[in-house]
PDB file of N, CA and C in Angstrom:
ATOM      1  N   UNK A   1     -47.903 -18.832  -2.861  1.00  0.00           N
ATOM      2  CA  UNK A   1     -47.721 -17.642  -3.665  1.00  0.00           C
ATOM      3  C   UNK A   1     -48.832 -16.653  -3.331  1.00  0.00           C
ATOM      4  N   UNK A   2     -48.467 -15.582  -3.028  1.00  0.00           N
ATOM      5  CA  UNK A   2     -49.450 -14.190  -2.638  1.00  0.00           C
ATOM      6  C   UNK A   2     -50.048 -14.140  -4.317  1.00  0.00           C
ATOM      7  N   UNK A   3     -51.215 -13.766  -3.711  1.00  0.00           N
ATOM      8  CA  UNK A   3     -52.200 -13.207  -4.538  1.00  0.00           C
ATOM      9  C   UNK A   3     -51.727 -11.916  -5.461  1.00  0.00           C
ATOM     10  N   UNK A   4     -51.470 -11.508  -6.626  1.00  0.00           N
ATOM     11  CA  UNK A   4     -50.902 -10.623  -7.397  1.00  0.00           C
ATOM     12  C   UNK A   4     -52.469  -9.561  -8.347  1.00  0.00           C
ATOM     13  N   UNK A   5     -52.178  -8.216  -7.411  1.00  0.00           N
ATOM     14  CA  UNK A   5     -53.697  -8.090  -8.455  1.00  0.00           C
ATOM     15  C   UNK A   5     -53.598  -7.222  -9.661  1.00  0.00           C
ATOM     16  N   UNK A   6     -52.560  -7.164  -9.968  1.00  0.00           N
ATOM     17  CA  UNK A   6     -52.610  -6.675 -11.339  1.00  0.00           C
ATOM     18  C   UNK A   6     -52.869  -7.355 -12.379  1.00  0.00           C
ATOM     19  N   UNK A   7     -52.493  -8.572 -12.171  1.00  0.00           N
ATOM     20  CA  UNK A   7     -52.634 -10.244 -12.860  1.00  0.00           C
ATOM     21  C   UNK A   7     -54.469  -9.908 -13.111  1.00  0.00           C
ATOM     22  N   UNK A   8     -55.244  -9.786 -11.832  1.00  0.00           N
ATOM     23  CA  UNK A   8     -56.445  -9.713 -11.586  1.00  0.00           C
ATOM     24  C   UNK A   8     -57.344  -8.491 -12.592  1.00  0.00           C
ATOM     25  N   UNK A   9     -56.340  -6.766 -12.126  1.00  0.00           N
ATOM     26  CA  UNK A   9     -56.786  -6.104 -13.121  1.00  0.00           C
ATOM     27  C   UNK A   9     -56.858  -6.173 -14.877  1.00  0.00           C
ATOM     28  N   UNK A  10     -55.606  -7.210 -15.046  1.00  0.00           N
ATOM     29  CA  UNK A  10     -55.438  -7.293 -16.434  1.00  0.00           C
ATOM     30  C   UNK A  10     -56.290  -8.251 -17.165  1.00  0.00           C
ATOM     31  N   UNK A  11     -56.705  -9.178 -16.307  1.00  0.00           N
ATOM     32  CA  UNK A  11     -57.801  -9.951 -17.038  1.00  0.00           C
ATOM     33  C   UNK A  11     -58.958  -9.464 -16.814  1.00  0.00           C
ATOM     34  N   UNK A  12     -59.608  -8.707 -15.625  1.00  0.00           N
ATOM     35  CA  UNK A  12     -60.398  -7.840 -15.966  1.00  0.00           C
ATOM     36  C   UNK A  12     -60.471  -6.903 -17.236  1.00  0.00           C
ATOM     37  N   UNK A  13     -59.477  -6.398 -17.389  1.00  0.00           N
ATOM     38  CA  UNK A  13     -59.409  -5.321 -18.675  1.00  0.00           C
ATOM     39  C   UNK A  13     -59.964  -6.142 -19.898  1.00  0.00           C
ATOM     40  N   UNK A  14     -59.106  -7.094 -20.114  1.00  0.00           N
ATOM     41  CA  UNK A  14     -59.284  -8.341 -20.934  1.00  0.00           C
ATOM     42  C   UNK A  14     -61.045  -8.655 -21.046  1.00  0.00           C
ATOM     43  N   UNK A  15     -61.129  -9.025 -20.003  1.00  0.00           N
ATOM     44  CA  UNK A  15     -62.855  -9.357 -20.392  1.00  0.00           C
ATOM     45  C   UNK A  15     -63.428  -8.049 -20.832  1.00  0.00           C
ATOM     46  N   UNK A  16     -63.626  -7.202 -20.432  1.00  0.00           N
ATOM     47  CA  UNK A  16     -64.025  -5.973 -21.029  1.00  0.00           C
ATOM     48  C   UNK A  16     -63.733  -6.154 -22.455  1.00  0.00           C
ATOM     49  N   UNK A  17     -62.823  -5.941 -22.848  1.00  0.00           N
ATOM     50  CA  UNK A  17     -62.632  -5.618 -24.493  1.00  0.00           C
ATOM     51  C   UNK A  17     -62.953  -6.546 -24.931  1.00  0.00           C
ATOM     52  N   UNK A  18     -63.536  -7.984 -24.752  1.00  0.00           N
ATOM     53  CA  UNK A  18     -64.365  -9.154 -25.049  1.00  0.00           C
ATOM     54  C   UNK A  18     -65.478  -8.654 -25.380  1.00  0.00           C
ATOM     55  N   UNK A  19     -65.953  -7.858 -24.843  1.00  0.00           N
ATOM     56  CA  UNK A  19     -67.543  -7.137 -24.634  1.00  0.00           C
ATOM     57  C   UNK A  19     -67.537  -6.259 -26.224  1.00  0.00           C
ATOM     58  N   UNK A  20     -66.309  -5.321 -25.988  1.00  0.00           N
ATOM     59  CA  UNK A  20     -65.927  -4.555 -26.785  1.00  0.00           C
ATOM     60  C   UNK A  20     -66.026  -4.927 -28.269  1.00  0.00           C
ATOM     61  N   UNK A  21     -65.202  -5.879 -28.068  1.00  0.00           N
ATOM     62  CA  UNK A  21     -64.981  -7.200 -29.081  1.00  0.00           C
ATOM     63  C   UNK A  21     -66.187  -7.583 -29.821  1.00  0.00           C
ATOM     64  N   UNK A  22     -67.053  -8.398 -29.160  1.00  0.00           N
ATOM     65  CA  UNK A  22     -68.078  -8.699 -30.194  1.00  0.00           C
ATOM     66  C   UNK A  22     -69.104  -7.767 -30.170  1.00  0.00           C
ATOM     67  N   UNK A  23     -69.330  -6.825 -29.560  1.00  0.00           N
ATOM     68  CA  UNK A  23     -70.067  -5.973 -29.800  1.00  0.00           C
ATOM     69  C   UNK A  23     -69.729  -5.524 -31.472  1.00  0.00           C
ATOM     70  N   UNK A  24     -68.196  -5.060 -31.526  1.00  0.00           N
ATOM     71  CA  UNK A  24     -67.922  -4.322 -32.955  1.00  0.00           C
ATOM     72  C   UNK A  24     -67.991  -5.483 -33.713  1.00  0.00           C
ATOM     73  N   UNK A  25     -68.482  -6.473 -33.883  1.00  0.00           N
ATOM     74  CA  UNK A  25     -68.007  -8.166 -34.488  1.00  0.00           C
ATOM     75  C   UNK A  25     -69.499  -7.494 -35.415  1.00  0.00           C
ATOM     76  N   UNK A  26     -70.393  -7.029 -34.912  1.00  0.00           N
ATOM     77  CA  UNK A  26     -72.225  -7.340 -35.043  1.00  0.00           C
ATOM     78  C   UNK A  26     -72.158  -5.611 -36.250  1.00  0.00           C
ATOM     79  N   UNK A  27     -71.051  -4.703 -36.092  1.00  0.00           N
ATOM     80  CA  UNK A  27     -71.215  -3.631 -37.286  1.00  0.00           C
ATOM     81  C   UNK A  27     -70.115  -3.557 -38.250  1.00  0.00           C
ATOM     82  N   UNK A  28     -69.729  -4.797 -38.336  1.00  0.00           N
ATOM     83  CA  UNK A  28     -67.907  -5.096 -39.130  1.00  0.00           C
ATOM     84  C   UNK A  28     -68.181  -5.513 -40.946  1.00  0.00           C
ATOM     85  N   UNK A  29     -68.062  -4.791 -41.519  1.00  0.00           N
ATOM     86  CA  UNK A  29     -68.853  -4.778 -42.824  1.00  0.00           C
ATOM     87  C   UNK A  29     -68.125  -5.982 -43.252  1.00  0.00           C
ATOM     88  N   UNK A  30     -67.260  -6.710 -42.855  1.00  0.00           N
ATOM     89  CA  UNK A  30     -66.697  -8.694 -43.745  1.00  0.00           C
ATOM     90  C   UNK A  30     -67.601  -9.494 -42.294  1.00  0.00           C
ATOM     91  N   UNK A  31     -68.846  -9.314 -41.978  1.00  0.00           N
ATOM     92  CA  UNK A  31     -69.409  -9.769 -41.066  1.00  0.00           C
ATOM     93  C   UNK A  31     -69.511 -10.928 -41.245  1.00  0.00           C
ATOM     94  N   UNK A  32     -69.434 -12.234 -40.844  1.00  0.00           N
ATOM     95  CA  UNK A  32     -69.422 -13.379 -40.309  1.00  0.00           C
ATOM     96  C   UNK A  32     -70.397 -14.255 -39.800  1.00  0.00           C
ATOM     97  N   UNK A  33     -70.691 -13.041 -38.674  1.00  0.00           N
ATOM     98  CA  UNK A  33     -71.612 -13.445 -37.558  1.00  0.00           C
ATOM     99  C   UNK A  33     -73.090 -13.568 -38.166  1.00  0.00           C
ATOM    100  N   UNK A  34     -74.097 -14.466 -37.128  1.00  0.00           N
ATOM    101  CA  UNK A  34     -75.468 -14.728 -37.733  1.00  0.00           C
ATOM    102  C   UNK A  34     -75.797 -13.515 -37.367  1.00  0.00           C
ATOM    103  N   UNK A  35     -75.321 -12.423 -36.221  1.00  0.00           N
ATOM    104  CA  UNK A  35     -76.328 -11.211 -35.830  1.00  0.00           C
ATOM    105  C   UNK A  35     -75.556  -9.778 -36.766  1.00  0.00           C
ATOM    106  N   UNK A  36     -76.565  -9.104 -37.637  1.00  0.00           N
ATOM    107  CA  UNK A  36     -75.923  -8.344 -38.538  1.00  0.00           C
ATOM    108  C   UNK A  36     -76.775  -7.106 -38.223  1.00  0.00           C
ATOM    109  N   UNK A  37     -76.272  -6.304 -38.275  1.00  0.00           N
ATOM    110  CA  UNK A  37     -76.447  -4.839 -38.290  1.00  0.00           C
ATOM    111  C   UNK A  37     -76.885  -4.098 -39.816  1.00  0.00           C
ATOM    112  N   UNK A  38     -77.832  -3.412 -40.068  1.00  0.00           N
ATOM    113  CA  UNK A  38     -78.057  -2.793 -41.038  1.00  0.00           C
ATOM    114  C   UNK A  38     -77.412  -1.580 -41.487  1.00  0.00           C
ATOM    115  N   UNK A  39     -76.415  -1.320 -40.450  1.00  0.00           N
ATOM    116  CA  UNK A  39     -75.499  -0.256 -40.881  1.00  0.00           C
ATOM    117  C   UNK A  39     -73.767  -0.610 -40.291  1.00  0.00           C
ATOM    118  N   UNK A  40     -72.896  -0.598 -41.482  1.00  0.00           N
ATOM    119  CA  UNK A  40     -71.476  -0.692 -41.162  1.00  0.00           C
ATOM    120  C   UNK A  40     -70.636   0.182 -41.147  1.00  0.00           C
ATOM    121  N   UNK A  41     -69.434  -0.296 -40.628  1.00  0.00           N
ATOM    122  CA  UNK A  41     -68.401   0.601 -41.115  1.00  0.00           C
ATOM    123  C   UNK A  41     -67.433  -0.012 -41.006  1.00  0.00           C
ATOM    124  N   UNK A  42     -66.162   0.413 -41.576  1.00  0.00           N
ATOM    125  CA  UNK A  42     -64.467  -0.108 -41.550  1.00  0.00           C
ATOM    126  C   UNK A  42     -63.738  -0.425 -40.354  1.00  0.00           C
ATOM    127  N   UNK A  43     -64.555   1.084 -39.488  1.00  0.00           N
ATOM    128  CA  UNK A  43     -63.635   1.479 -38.240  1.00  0.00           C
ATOM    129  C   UNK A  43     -63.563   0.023 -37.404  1.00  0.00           C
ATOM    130  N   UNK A  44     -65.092  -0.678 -37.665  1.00  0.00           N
ATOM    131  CA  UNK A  44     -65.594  -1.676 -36.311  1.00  0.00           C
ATOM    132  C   UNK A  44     -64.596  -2.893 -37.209  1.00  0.00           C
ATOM    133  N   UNK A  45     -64.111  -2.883 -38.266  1.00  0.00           N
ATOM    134  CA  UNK A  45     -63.409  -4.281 -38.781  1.00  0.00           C
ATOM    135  C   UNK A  45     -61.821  -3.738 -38.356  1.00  0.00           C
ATOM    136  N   UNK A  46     -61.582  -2.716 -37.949  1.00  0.00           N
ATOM    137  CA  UNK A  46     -60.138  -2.377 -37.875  1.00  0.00           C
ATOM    138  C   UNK A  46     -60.268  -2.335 -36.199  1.00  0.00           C
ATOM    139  N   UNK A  47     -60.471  -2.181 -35.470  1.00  0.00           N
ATOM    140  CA  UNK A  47     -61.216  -2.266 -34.313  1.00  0.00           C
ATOM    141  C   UNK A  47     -61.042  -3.428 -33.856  1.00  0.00           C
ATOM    142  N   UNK A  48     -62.366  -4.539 -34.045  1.00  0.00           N
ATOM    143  CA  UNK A  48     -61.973  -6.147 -33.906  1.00  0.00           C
ATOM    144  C   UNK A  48     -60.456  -6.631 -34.587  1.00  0.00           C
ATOM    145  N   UNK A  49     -59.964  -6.278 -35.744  1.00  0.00           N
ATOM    146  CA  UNK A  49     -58.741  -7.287 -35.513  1.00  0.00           C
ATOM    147  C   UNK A  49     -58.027  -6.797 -34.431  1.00  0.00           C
ATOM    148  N   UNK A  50     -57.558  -5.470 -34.180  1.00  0.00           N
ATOM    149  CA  UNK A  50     -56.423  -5.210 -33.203  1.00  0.00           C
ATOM    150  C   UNK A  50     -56.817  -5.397 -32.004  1.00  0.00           C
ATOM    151  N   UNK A  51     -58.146  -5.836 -31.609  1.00  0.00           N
ATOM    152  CA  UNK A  51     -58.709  -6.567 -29.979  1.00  0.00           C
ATOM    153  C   UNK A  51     -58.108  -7.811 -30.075  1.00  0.00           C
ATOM    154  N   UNK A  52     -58.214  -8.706 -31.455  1.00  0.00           N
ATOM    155  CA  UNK A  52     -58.218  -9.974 -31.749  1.00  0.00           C
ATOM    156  C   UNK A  52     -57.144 -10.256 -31.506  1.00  0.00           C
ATOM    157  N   UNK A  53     -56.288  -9.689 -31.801  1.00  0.00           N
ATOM    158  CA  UNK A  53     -54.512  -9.920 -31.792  1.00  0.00           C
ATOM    159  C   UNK A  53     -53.885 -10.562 -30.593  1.00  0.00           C
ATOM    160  N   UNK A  54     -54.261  -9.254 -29.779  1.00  0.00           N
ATOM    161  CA  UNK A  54     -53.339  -9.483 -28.715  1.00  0.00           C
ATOM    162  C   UNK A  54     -54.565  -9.750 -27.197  1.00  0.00           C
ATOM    163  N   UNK A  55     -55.659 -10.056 -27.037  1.00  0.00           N
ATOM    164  CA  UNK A  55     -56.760 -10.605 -26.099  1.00  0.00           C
ATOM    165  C   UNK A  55     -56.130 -11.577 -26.096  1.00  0.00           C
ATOM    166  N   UNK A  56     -56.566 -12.911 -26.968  1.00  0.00           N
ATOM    167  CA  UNK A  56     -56.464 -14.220 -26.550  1.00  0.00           C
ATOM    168  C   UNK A  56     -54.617 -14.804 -25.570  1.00  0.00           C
ATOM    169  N   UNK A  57     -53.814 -13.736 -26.899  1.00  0.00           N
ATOM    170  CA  UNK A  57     -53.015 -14.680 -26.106  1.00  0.00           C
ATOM    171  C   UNK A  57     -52.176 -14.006 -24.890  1.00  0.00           C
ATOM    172  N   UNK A  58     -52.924 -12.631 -24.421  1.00  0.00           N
ATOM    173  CA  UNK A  58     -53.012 -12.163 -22.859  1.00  0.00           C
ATOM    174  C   UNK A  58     -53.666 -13.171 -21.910  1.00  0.00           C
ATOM    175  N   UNK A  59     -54.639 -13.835 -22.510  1.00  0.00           N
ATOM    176  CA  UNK A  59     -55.375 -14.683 -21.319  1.00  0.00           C
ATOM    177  C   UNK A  59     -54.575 -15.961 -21.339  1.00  0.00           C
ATOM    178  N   UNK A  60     -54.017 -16.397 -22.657  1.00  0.00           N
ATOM    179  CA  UNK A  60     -52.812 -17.706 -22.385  1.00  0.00           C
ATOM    180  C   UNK A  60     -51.735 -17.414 -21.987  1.00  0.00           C
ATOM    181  N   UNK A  61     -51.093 -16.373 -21.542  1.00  0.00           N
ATOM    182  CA  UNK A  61     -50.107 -15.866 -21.069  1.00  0.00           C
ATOM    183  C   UNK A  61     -50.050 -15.546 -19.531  1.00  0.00           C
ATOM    184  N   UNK A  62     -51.810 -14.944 -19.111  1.00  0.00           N
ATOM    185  CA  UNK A  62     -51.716 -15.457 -17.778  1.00  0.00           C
ATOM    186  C   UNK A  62     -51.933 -16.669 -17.009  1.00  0.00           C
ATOM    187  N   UNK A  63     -52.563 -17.796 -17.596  1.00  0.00           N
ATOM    188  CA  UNK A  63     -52.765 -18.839 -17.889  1.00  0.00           C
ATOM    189  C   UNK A  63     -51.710 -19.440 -16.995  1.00  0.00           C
ATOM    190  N   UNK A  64     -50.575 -19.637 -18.225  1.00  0.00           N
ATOM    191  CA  UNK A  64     -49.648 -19.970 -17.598  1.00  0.00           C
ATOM    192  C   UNK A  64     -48.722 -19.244 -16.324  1.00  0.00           C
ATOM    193  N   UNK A  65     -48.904 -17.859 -16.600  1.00  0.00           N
ATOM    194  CA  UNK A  65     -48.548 -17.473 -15.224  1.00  0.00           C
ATOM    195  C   UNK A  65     -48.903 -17.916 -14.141  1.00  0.00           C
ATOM    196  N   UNK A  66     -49.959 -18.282 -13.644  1.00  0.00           N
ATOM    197  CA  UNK A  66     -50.734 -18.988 -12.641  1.00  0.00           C
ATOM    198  C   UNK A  66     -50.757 -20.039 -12.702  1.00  0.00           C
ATOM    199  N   UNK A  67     -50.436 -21.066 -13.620  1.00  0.00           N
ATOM    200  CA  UNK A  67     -50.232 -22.739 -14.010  1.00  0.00           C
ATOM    201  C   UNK A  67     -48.937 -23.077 -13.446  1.00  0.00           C
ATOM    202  N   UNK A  68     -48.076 -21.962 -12.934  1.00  0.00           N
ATOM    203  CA  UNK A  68     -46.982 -22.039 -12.798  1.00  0.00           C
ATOM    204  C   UNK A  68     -46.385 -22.616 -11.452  1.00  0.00           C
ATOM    205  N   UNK A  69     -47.238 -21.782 -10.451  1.00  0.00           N
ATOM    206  CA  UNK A  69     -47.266 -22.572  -9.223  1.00  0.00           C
ATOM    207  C   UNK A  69     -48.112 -23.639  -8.637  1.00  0.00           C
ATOM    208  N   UNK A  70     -49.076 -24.279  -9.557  1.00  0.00           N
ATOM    209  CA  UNK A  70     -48.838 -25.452  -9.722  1.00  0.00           C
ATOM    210  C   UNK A  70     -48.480 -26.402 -10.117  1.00  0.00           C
ATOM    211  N   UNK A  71     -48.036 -26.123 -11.080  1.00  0.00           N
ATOM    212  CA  UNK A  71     -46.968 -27.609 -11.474  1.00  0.00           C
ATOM    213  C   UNK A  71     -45.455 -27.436 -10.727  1.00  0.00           C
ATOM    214  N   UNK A  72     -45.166 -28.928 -10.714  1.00  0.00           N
ATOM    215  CA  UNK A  72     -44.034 -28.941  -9.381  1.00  0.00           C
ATOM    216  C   UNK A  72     -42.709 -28.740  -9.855  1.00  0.00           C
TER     217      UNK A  72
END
């Protein structure tokens, strides 16, 4: 199977908004995380969920795209 690089650009994109991702995780006023910011806002909690949504299961989706030609 040829090498496909959009497959390539899209998980690139993907890691990026990872970055994106917990960066806004650290000013998300229902913060979680041990690293907290002394100043919040809404935007960074509305922000992280709609990264949250649809990231992970872009990367299990290519996953299996590529799992594909190996299994027989």
């Amino acid at each position: 199977m040829s090498r496909i690089h959009y497959i390539d650009a899209m998980r690139g994109v993907m890691m990026a908004l990872g970055i994106v991702l917990h960066s806004a995780n650290v000013f998300c006023v229902n913060n979680t995380w041990e690293v907290h910011a002394p100043t919040t806002h809404w935007v960074f909690d509305v922000l992280s969920k709609c990264i949250h949504l649809f990231r992970m299961p872009v990367f299990f989706i290519t996953a299996v795209f590529c799992a594909d030609d190996i299994v027989p």
